[in-house]
Each structure stands twice: as structure tokens, then as C-alpha cells.
N, C-alpha and C. Protein backbone atom coordinates (compact mmCIF):
# COMPACT_ATOMS: atom_id res chain seq x y z
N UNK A 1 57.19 18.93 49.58
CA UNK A 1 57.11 17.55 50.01
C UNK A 1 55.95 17.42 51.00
N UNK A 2 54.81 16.66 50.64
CA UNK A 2 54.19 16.24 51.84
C UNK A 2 54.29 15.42 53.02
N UNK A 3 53.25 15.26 53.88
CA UNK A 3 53.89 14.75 55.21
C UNK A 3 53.59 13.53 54.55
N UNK A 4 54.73 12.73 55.45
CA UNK A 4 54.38 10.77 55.51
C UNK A 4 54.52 10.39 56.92
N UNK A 5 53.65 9.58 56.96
CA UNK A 5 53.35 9.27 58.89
C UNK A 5 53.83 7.56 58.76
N UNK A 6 54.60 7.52 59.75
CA UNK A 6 54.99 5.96 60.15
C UNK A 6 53.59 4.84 60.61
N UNK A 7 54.03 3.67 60.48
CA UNK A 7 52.66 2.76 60.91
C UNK A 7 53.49 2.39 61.80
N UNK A 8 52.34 2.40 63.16
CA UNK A 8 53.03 1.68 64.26
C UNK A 8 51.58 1.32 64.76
N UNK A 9 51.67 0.40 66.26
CA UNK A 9 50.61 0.05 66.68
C UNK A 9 50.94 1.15 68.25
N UNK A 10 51.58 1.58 68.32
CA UNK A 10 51.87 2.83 69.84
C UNK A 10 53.43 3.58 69.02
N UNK A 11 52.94 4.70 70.44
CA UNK A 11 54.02 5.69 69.78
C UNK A 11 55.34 6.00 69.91
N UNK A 12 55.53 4.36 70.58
CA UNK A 12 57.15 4.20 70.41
C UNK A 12 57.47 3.54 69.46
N UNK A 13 56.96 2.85 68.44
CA UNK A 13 57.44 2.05 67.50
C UNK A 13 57.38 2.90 66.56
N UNK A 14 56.51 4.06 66.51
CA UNK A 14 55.88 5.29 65.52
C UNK A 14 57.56 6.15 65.83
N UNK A 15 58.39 6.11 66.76
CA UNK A 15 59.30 6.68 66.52
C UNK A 15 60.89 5.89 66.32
N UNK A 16 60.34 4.74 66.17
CA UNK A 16 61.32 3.75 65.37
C UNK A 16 61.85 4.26 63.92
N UNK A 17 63.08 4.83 64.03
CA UNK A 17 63.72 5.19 62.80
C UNK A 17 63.29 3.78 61.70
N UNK A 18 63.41 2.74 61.84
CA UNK A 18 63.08 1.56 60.84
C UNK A 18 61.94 1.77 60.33
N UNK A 19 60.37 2.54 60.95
CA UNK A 19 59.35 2.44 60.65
C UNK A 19 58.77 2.50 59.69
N UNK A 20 58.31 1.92 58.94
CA UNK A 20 57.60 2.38 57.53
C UNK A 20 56.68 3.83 57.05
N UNK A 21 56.98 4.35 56.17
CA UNK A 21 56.08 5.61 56.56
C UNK A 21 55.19 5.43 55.55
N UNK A 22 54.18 6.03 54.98
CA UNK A 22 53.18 6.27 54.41
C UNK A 22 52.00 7.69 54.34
N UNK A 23 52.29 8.18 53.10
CA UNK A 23 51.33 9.42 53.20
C UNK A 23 49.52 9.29 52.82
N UNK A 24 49.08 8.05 52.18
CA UNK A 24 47.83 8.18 52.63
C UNK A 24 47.27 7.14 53.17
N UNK A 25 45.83 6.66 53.56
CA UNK A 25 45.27 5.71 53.94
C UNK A 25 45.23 4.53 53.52
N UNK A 26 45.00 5.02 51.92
CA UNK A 26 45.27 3.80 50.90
C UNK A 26 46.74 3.15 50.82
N UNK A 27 47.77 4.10 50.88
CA UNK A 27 48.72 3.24 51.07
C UNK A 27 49.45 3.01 52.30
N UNK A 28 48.94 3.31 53.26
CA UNK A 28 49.25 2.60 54.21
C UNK A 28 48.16 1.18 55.12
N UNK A 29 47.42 1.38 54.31
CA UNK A 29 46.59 -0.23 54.11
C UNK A 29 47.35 -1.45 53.34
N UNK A 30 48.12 -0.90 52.21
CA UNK A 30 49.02 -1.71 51.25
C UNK A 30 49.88 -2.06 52.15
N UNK A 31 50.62 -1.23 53.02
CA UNK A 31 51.62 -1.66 53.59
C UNK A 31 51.78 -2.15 55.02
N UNK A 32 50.28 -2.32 55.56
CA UNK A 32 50.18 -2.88 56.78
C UNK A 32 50.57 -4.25 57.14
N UNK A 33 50.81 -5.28 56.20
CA UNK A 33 50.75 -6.82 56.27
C UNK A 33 49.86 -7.07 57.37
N UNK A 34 48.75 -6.90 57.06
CA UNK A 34 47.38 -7.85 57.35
C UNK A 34 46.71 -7.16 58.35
N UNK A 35 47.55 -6.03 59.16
CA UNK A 35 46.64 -5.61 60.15
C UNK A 35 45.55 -4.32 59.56
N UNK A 36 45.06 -3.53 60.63
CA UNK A 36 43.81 -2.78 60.49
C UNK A 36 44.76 -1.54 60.28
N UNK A 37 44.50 -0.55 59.33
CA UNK A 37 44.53 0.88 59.85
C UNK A 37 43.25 1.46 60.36
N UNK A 38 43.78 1.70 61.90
CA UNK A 38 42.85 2.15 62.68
C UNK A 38 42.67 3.99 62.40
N UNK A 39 43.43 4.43 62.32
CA UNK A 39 43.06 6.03 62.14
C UNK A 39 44.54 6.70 61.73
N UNK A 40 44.37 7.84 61.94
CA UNK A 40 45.65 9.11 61.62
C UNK A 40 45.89 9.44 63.32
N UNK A 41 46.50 9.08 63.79
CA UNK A 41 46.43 9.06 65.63
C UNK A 41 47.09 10.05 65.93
N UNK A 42 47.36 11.19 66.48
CA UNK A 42 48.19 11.64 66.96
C UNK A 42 48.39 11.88 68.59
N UNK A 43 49.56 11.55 69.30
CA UNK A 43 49.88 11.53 70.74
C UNK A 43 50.85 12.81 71.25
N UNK A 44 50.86 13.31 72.38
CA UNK A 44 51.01 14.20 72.55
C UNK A 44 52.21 14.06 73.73
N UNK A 45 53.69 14.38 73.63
CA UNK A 45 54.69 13.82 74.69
C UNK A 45 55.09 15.02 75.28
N UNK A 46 55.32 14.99 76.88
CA UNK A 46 56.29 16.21 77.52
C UNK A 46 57.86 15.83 77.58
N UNK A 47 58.68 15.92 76.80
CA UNK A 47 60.34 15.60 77.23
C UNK A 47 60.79 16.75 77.22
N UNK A 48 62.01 16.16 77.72
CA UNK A 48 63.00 17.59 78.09
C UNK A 48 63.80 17.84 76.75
N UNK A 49 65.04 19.06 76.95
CA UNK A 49 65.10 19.80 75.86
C UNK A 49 65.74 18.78 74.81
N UNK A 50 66.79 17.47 75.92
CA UNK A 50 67.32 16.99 75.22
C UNK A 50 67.46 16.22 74.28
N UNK A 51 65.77 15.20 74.99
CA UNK A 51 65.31 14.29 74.21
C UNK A 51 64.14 14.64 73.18
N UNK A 52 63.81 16.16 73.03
CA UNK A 52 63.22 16.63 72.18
C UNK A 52 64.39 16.77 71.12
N UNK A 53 65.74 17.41 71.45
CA UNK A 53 66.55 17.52 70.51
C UNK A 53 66.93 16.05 69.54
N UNK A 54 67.21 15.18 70.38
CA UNK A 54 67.44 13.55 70.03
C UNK A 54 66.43 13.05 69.33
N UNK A 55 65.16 12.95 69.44
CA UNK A 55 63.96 12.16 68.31
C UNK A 55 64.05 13.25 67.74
N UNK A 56 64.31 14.44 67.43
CA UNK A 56 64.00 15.37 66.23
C UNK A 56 65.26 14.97 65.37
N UNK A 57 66.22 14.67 65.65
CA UNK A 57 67.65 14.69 65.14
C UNK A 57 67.16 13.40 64.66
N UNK A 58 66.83 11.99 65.16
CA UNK A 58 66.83 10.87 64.68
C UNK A 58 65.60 10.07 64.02
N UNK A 59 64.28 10.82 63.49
CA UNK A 59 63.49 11.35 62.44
C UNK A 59 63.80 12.20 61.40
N UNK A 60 64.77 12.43 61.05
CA UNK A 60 65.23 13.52 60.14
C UNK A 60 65.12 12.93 58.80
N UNK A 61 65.01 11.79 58.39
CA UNK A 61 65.27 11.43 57.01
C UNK A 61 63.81 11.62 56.20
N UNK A 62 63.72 11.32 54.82
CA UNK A 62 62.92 11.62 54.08
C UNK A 62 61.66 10.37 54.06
N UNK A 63 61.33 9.92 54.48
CA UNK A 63 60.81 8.74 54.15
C UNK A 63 59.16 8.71 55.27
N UNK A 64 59.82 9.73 56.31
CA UNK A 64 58.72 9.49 57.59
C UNK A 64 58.68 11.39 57.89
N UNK A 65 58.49 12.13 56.74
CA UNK A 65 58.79 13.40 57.01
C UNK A 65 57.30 14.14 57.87
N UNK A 66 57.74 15.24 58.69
CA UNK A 66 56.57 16.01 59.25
C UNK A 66 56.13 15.31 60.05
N UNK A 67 56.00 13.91 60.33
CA UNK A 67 54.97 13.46 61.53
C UNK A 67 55.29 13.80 62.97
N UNK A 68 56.71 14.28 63.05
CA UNK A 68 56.90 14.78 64.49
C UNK A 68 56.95 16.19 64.49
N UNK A 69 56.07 16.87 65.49
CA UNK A 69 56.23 18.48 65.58
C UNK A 69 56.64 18.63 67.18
N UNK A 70 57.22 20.23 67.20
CA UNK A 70 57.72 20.36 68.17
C UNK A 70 56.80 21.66 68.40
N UNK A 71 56.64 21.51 70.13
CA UNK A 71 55.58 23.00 70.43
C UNK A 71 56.18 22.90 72.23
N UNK A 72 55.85 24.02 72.16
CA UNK A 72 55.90 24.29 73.86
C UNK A 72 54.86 24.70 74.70
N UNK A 73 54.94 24.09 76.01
CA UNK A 73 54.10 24.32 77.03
C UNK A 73 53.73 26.36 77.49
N UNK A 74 52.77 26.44 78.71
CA UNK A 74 53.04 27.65 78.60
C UNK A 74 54.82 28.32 79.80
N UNK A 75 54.98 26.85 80.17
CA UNK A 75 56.81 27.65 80.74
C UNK A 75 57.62 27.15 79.97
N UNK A 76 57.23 27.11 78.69
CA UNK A 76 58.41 26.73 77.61
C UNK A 76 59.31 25.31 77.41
N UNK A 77 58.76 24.63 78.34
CA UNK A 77 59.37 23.00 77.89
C UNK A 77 58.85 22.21 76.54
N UNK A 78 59.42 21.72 76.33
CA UNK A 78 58.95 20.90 74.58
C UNK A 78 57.79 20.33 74.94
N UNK A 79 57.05 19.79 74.06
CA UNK A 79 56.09 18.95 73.97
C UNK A 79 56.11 18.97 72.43
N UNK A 80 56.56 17.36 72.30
CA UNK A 80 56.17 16.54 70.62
C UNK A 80 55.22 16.52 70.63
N UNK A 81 54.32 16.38 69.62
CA UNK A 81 53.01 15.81 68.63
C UNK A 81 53.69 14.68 67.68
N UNK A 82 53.38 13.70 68.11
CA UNK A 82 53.60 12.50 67.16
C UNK A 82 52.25 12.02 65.88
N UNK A 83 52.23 11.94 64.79
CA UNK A 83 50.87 11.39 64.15
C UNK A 83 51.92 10.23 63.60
N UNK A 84 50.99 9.24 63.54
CA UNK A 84 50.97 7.85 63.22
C UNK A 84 50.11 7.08 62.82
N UNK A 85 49.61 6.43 61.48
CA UNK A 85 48.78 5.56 60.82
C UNK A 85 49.00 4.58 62.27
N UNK A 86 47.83 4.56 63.09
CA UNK A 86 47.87 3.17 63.99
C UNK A 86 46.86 2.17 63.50
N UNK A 87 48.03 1.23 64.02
CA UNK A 87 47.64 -0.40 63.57
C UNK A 87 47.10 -1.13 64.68
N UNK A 88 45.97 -1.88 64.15
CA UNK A 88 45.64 -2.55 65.40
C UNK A 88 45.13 -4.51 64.65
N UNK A 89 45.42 -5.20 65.33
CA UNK A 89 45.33 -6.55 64.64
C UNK A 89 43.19 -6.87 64.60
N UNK A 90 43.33 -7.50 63.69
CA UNK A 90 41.95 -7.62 63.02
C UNK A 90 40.95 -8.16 64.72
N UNK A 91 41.56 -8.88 64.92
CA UNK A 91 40.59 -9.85 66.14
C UNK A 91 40.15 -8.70 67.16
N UNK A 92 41.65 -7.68 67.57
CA UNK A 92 41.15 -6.54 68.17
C UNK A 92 40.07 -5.70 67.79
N UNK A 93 39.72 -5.34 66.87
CA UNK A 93 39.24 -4.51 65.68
C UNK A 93 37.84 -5.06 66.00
N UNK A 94 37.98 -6.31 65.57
CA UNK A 94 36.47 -7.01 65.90
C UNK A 94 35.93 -6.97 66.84
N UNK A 95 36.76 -7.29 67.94
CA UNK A 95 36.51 -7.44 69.44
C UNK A 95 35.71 -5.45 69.94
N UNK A 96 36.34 -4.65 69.41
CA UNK A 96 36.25 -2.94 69.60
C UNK A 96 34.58 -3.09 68.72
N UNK A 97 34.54 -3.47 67.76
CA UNK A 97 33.09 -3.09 66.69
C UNK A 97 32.27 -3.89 67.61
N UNK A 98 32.18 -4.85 68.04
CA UNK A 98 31.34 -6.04 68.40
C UNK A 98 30.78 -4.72 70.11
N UNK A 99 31.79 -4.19 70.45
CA UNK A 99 31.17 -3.62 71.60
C UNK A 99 30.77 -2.22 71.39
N UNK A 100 31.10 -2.06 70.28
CA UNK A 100 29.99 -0.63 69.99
C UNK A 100 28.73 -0.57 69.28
N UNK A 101 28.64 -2.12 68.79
CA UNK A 101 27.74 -2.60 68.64
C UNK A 101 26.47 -2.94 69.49
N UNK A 102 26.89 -3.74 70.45
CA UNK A 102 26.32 -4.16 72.03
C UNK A 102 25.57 -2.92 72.78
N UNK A 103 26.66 -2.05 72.60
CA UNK A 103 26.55 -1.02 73.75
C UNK A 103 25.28 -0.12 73.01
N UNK A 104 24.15 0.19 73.75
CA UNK A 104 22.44 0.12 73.11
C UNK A 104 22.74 1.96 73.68
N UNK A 105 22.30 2.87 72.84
CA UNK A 105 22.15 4.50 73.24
C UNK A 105 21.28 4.01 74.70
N UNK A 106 21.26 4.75 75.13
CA UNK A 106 20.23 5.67 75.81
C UNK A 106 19.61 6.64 75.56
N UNK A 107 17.67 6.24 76.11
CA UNK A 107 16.94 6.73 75.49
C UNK A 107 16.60 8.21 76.08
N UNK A 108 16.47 9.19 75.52
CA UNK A 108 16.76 10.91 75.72
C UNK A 108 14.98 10.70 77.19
N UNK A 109 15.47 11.18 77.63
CA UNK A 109 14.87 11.58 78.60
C UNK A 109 13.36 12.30 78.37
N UNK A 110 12.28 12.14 78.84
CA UNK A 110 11.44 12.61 78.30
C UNK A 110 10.97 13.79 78.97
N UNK A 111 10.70 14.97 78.19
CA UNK A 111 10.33 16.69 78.68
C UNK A 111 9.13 17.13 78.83
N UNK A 112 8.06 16.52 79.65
CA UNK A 112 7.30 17.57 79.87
C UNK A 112 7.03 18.89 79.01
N UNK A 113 5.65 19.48 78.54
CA UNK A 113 6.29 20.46 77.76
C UNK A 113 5.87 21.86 78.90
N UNK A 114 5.51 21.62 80.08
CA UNK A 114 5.49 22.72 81.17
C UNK A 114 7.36 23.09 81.07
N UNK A 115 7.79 22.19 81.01
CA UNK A 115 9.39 23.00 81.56
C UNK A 115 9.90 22.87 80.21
N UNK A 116 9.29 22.88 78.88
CA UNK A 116 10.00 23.46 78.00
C UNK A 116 10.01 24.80 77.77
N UNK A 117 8.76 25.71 78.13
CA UNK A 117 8.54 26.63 77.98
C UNK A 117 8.83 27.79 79.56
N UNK A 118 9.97 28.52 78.75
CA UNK A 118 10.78 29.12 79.72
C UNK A 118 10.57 30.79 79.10
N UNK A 119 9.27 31.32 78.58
CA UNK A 119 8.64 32.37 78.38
C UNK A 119 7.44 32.32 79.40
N UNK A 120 7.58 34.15 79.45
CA UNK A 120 6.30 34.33 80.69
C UNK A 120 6.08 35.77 80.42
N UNK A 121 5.04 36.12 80.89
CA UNK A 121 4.27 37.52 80.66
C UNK A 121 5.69 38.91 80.70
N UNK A 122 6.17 38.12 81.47
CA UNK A 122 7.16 39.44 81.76
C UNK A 122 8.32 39.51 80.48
N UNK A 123 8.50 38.70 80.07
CA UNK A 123 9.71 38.58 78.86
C UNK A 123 8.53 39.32 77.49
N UNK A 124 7.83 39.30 77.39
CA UNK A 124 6.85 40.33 76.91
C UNK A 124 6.46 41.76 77.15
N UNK A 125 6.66 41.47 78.00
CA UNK A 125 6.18 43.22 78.80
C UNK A 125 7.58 43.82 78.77
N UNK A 126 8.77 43.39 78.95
CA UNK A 126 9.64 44.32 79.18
C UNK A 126 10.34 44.52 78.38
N UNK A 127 9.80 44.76 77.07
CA UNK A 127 9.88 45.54 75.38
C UNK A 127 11.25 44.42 74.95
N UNK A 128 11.21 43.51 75.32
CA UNK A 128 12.39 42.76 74.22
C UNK A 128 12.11 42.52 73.01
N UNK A 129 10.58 42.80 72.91
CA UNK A 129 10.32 42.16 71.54
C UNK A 129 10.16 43.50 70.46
N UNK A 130 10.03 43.45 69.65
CA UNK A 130 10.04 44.55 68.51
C UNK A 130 8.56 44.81 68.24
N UNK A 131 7.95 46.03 68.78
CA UNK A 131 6.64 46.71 68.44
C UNK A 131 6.65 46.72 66.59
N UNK A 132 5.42 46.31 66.05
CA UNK A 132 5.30 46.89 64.83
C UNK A 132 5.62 48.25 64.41
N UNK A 133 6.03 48.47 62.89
CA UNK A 133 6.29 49.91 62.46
C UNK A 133 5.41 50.63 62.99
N UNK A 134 5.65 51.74 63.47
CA UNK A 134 4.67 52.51 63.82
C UNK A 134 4.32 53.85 62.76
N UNK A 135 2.75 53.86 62.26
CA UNK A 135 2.76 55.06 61.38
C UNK A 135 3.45 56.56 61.61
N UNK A 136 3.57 56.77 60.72
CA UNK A 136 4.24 58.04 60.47
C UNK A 136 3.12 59.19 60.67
N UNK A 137 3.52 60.64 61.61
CA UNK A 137 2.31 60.99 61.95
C UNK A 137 2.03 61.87 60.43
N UNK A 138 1.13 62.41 59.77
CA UNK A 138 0.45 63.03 58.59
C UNK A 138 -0.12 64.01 58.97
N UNK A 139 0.63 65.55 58.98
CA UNK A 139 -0.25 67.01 59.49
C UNK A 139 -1.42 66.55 58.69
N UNK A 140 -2.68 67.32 58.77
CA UNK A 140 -3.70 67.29 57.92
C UNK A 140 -3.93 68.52 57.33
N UNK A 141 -3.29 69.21 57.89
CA UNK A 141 -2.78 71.02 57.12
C UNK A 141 -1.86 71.22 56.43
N UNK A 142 -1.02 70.02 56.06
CA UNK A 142 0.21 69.69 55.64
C UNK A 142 0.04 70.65 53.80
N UNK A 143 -1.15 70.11 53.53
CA UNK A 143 -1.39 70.87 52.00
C UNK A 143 -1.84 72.38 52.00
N UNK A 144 -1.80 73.11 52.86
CA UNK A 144 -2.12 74.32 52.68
C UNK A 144 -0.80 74.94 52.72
N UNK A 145 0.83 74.40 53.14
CA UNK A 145 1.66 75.05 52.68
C UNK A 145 1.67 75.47 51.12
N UNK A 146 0.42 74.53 50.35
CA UNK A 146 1.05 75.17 48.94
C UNK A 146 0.02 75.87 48.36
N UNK A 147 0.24 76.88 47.21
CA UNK A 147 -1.03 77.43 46.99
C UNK A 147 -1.82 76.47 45.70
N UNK A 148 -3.44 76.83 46.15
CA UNK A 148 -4.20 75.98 45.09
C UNK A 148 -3.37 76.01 43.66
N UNK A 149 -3.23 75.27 42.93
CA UNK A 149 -3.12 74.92 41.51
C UNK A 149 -4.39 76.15 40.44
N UNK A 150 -3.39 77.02 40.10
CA UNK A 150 -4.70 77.66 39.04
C UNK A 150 -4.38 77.43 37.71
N UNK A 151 -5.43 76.96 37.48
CA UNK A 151 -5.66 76.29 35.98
C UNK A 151 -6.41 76.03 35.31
């Protein structure tokens, strides 16, 4: 069975047993009635043992499976992972694009190319770099180990 993630617009309605679930994008666009799917969200909760036991117990059915995981801190208290198709209403949506729109980069800083160059005589000199092969030395008496060829 794969996972199906609830649509909510926050991650208390995402743990609304009523919630609608949905396993992909496409169909949880079908089933948004009119709002945005904003992303695959996941939120991250610290509760205690009990109320980790309680939303695990009352997510249990088939319909909204896997979207809640259970993990622990490093002194062993729960911490849920909730994922949730979040919804956000269109005007919001617009209002979010319109300002990432607006909002202009900044332009990269310009480098000098004195302080790009962070080599100097000494990063040379102190053999980091790889000398060419060096020849192989060649006795020149090397052929008198054998005797002339008579023929």
C-alpha cells in the first residue's frame, strides 16, 4: 500500500481524522475544491509519549496511511513527522508569487581579479605540483653485457 497524505491548510487539520487523503498531486488538486496545492509539506512535532501514542492510534485507518511517522530525539522523547498536501487559497498564492516576483536578486558583488588569485611563488616551489616524467637513466655499456652477434 502506498502512502496517502491528508489536505489540510496547517498541521492540525492534517491530523483531523475527517481529512481527506490523497496519494498524488494530481489527485489531490481534484480534491482540493478550489484551493492551491501548495507542496508535499512536512512539519515536525515534540509530544510526549502519550500524545504520540493518541494521534498514532487515531490515524490508523486506511485512507490517510503513512503520513504520520514516529522518531525520537537524542533523550528518546517522540517527535512526529507529519506530511500533508498543503492548501493555501488562490488570493494567498497570488499575493506569495506577486512578491517573489517584486523582490529583484542582488547583484553578485564585483571581484577584482588581484584577490582572485590566491597562488604565489611558494605554492610552486614547495613541490605540490607534479614534476614531469622523468627519463629513465640508459647505461651506455648496457650492450656489452651481450656478446657480438656472429653471423
Amino acid at each position: 500500500m502506498s502512502h496517502a497524505y491528508p489536505l489540510a491548510r496547517n498541521v492540525t487539520e492534517a491530523l483531523d481524522p475527517a481529512a481527506r487523503g490523497a496519494r498524488t498531486r494530481t489527485e489531490a488538486e481534484k480534491l482540493s475544491d478550489g484551493l492551491i496545492v501548495e507542496s508535499l509539506h512536512t512539519e515536525w512535532m515534540s509530544v510526549s509519549e502519550e500524545e504520540a501514542a493518541a494521534k498514532m492510534a487515531g490515524t490508523a485507518d486506511g485512507l490517510t496511511h503513512g503520513f504520520l511517522q514516529r522518531y525520537e530525539d537524542d533523550k528518546g522523547a517522540p517527535i512526529l513527522a507529519v506530511s500533508y498536501w498543503r492548501l493555501v487559497d488562490p488570493a494567498a498564492a497570488k499575493k506569495a508569487a506577486k512578491a517573489v516576483k517584486a523582490k529583484k536578486p542582488e547583484p553578485a558583488p564585483e571581484v577584482k581579479s588581484e584577490e582572485t588569485d590566491h597562488t604565489d611563488d611558494l605554492y610552486f616551489r614547495s613541490g605540490r605540483t607534479k614534476p614531469g616524467r622523468r627519463k629513465r637513466f640508459v647505461d651506455p655499456n648496457q650492450l656489452d653485457l651481450f656478446e657480438p652477434n656472429e653471423g
